[in-house]
N, C-alpha and C. Protein backbone atom coordinates (compact mmCIF):
# COMPACT_ATOMS: atom_id res chain seq x y z
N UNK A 1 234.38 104.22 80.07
CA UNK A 1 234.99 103.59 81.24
C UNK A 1 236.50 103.80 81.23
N UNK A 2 237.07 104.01 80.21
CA UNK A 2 238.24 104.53 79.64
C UNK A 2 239.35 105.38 80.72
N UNK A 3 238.30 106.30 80.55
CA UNK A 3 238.64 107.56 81.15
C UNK A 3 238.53 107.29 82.99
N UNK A 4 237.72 106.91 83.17
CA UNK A 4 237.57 106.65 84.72
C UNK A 4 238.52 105.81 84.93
N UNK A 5 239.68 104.85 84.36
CA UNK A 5 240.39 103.76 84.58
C UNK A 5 241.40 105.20 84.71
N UNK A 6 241.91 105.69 83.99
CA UNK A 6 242.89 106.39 83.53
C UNK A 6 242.53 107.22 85.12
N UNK A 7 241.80 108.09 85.14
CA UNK A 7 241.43 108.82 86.54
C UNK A 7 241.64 108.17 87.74
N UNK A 8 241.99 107.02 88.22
CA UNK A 8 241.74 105.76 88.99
C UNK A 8 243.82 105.88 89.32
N UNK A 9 244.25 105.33 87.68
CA UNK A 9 245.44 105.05 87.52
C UNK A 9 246.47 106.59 88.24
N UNK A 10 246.13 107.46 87.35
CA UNK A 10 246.77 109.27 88.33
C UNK A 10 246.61 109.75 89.35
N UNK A 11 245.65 109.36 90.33
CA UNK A 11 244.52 109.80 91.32
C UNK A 11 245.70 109.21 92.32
N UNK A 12 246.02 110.15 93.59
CA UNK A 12 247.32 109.84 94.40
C UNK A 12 246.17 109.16 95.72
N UNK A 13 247.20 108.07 95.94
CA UNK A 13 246.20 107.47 97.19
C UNK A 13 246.72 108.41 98.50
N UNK A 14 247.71 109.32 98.12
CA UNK A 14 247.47 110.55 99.47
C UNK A 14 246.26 111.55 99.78
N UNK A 15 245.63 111.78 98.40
CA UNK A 15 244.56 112.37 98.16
C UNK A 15 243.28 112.13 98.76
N UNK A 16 243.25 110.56 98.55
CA UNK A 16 242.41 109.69 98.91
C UNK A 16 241.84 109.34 100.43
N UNK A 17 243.49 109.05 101.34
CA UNK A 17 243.44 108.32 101.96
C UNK A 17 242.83 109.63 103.13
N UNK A 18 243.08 110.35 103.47
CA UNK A 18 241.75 111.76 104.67
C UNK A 18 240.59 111.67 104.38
N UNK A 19 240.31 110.94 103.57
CA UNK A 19 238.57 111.24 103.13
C UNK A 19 238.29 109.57 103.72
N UNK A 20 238.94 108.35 103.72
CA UNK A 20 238.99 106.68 103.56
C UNK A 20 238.79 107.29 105.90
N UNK A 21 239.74 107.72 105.91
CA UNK A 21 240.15 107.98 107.64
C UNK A 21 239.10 109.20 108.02
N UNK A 22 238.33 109.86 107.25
CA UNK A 22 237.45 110.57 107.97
C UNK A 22 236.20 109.55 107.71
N UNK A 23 235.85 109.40 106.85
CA UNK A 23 234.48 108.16 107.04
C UNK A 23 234.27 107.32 108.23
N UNK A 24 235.93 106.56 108.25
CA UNK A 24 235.47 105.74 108.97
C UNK A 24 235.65 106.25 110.55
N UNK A 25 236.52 107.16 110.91
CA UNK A 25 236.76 107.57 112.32
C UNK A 25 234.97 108.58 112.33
N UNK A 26 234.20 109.00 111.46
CA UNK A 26 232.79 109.49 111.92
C UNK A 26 232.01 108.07 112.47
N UNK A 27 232.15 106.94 111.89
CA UNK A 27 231.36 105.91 112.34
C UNK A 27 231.71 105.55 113.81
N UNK A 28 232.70 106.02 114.08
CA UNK A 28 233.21 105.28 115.16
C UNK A 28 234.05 104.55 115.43
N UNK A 29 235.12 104.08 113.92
CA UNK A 29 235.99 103.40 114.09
C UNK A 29 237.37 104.23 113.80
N UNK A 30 238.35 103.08 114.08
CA UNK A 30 239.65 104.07 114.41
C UNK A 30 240.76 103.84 113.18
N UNK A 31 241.76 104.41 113.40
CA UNK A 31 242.58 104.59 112.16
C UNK A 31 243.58 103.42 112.27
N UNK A 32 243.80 102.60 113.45
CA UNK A 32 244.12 101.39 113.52
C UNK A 32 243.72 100.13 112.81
N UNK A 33 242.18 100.58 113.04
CA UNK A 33 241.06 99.80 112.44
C UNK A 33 241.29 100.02 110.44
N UNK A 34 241.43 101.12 110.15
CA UNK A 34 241.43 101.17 108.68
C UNK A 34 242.29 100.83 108.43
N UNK A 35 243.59 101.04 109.21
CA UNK A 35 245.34 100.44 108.92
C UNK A 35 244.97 99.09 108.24
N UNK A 36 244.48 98.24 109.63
CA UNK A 36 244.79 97.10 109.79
C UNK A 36 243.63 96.54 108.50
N UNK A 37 242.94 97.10 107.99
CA UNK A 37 242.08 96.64 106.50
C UNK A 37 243.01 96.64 105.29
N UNK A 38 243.68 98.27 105.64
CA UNK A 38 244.60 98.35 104.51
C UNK A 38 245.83 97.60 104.23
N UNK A 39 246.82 96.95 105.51
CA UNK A 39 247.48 96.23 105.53
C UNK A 39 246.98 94.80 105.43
N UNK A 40 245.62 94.32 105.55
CA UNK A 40 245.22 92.94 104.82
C UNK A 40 245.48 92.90 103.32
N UNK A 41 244.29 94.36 102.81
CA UNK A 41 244.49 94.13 101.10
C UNK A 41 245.88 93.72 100.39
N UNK A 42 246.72 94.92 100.88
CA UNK A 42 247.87 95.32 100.20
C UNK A 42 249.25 94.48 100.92
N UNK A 43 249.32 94.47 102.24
CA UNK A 43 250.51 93.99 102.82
C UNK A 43 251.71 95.16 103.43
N UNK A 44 250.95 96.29 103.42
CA UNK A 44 251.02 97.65 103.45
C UNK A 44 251.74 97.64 105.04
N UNK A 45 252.55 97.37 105.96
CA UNK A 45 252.51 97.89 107.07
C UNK A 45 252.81 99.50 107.43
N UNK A 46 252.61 99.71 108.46
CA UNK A 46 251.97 101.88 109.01
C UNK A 46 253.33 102.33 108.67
N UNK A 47 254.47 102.28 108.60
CA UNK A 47 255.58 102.81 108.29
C UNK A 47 255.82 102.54 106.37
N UNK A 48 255.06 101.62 105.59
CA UNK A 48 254.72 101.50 103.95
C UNK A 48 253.97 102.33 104.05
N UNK A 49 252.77 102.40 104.50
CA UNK A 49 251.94 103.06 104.08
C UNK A 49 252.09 104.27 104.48
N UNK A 50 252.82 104.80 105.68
CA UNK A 50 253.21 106.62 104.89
C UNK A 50 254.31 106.97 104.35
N UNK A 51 254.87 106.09 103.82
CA UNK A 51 255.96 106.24 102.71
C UNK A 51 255.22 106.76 101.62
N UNK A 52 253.95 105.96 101.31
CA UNK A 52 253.53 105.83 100.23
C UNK A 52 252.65 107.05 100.07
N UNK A 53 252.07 107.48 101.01
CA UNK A 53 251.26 108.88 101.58
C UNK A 53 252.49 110.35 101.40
N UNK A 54 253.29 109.61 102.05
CA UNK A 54 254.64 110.98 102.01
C UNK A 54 254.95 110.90 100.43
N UNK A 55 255.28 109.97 99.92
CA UNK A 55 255.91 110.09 98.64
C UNK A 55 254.59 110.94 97.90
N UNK A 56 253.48 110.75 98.07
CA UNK A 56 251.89 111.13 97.03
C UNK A 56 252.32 110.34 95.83
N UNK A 57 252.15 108.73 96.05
CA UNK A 57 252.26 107.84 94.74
C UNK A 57 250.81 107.84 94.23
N UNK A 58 250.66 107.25 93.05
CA UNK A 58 249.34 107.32 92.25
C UNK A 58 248.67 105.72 93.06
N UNK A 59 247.23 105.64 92.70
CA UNK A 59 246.89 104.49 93.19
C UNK A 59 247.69 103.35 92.20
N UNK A 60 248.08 103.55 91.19
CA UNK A 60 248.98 102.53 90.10
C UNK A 60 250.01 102.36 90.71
N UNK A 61 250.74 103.33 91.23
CA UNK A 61 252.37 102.70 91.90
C UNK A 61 251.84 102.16 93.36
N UNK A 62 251.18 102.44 94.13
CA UNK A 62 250.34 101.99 95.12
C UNK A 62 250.29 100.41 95.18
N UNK A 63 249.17 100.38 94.16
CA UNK A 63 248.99 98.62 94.35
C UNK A 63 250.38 97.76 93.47
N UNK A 64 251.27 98.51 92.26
CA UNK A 64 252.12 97.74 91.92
C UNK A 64 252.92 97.40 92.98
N UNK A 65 253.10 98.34 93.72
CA UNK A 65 253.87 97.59 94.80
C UNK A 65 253.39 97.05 96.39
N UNK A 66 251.91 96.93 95.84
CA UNK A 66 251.31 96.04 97.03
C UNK A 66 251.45 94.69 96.64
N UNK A 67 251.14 93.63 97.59
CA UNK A 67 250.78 91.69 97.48
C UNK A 67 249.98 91.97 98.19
N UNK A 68 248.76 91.59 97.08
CA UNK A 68 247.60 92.00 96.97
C UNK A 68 246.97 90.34 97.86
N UNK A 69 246.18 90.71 99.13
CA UNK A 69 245.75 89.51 99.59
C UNK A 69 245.14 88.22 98.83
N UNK A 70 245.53 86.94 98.67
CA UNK A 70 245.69 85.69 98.07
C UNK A 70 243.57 85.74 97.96
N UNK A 71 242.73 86.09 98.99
CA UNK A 71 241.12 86.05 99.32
C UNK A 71 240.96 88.21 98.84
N UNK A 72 241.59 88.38 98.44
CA UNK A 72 241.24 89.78 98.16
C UNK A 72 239.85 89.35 97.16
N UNK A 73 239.60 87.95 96.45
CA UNK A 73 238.84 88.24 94.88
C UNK A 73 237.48 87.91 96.02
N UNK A 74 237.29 87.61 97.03
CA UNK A 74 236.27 87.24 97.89
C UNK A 74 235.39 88.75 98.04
N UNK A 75 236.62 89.79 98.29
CA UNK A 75 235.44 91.45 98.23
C UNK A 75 234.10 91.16 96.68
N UNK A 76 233.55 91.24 96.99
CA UNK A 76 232.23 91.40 95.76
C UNK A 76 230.90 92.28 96.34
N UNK A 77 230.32 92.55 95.46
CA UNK A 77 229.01 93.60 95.82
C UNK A 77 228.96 94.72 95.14
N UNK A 78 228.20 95.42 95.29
CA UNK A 78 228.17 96.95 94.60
C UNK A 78 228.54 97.95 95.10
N UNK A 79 229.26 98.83 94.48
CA UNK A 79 230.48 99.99 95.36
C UNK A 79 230.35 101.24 93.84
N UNK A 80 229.82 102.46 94.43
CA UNK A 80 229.19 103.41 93.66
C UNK A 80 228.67 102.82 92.76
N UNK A 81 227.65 101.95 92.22
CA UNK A 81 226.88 101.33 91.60
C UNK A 81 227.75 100.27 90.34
N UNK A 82 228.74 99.95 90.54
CA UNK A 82 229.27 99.01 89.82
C UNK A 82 229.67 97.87 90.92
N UNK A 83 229.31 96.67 89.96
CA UNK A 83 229.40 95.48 90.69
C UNK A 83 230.93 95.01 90.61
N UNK A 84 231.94 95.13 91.50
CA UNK A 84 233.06 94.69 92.21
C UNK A 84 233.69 93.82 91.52
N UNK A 85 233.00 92.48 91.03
CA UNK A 85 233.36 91.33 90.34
C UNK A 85 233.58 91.10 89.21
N UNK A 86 232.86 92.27 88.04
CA UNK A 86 232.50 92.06 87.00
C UNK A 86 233.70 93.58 86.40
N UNK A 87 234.20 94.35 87.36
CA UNK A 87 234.92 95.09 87.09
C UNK A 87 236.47 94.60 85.99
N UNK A 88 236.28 95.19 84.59
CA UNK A 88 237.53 94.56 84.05
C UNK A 88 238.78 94.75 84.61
N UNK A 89 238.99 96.34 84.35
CA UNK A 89 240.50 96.72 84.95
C UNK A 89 240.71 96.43 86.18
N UNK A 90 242.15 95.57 86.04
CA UNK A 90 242.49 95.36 87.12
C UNK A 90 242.40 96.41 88.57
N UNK A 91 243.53 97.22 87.89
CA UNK A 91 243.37 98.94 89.05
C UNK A 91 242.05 99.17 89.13
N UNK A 92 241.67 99.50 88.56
CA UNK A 92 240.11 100.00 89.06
C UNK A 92 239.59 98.57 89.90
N UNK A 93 239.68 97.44 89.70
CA UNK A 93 239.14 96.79 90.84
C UNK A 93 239.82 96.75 92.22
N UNK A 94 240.93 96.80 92.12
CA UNK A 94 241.93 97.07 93.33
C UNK A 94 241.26 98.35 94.45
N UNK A 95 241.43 99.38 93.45
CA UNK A 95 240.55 100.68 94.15
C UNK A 95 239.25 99.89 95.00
N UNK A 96 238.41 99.90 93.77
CA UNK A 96 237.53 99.06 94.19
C UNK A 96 237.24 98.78 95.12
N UNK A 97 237.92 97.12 95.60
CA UNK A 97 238.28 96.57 96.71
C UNK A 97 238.66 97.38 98.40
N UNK A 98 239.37 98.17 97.64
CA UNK A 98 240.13 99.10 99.10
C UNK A 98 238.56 99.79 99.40
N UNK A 99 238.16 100.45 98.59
CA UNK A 99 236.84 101.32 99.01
C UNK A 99 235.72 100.90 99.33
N UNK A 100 235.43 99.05 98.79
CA UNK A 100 234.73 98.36 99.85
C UNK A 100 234.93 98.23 101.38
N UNK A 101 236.24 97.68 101.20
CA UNK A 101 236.51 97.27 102.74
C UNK A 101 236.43 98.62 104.13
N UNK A 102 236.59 99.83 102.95
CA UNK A 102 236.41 100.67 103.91
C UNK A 102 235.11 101.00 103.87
N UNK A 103 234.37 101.23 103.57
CA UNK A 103 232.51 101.34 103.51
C UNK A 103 232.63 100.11 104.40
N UNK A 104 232.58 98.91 104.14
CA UNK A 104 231.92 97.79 105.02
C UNK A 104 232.42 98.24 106.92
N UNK A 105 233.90 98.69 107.00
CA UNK A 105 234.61 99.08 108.25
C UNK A 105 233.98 100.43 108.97
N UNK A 106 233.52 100.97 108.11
CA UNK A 106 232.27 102.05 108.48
C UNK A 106 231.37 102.39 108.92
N UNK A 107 230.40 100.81 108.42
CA UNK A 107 229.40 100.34 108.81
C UNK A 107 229.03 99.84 109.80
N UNK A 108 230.40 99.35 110.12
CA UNK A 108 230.33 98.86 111.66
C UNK A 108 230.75 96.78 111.39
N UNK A 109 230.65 96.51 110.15
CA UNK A 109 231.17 95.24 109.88
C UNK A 109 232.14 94.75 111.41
N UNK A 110 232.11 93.02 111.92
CA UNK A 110 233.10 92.56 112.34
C UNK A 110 234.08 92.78 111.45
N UNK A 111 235.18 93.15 112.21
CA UNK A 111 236.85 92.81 111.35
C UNK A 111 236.77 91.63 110.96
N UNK A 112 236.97 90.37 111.41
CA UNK A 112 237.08 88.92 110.83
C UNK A 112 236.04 89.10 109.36
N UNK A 113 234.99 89.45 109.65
CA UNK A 113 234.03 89.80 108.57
C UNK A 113 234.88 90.29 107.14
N UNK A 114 234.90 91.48 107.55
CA UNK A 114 235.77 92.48 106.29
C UNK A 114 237.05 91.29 105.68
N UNK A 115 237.72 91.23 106.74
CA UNK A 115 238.81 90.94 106.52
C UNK A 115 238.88 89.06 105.49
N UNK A 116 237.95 89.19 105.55
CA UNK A 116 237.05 87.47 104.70
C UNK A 116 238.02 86.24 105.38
N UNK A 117 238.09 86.52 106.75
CA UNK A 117 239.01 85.04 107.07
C UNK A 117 238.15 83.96 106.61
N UNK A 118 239.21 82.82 105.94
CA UNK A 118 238.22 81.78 105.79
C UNK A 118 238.00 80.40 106.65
């Protein structure tokens, strides 16, 4: 598991983020729509978040400098066959988290849904 943390930690969320925006714009939803997921988790607003895309930071400098939503620990379930909750590393649950909310935004989930208002 080591190694996949470490892969997680180097892995640029610029890399990431065309594959997060082609999923969900095939379902039908829009890149507003993934913004506005990504700016719940993180606190990310569209001018952060292509700083963070332009710069090609790792997902580690990524979430260090996200504020990480106060109901973020509410994401739980299974996401490529590991259960969400039970995930030790922090980063790797962070990832995690982001790659739930985008699978669930995919799916066609209400926003209020995803977004776990309480």
């Amino acid at each position: 598991m080591k190694t996949h943390d470490e892969r997680f930690a180097n892995m640029t969320f610029s890399s990431v983020y065309p594959h997060y925006l082609n999923k969900v714009e095939k379902k039908g939803r829009t890149k507003e729509e993934l913004h506005q997921v990504i700016e719940w988790l993180t606190g990310f607003d569209d001018q952060q978040l292509q700083a963070h895309i332009d710069d090609k930071v790792t997902f580690e400098i990524f979430f260090q400098n996200a504020d990480l939503n106060p109901n973020a620990h509410l994401i739980t379930g299974l996401i490529c066959g590991y259960r969400i909750e039970e995930i030790e590393n922090p980063l790797t649950r962070k990832v995690r988290y982001l790659d739930k909310l985008v699978d669930e935004l995919a799916k066609g989930k209400k926003m209020e849904k995803i977004l776990r208002n309480s």
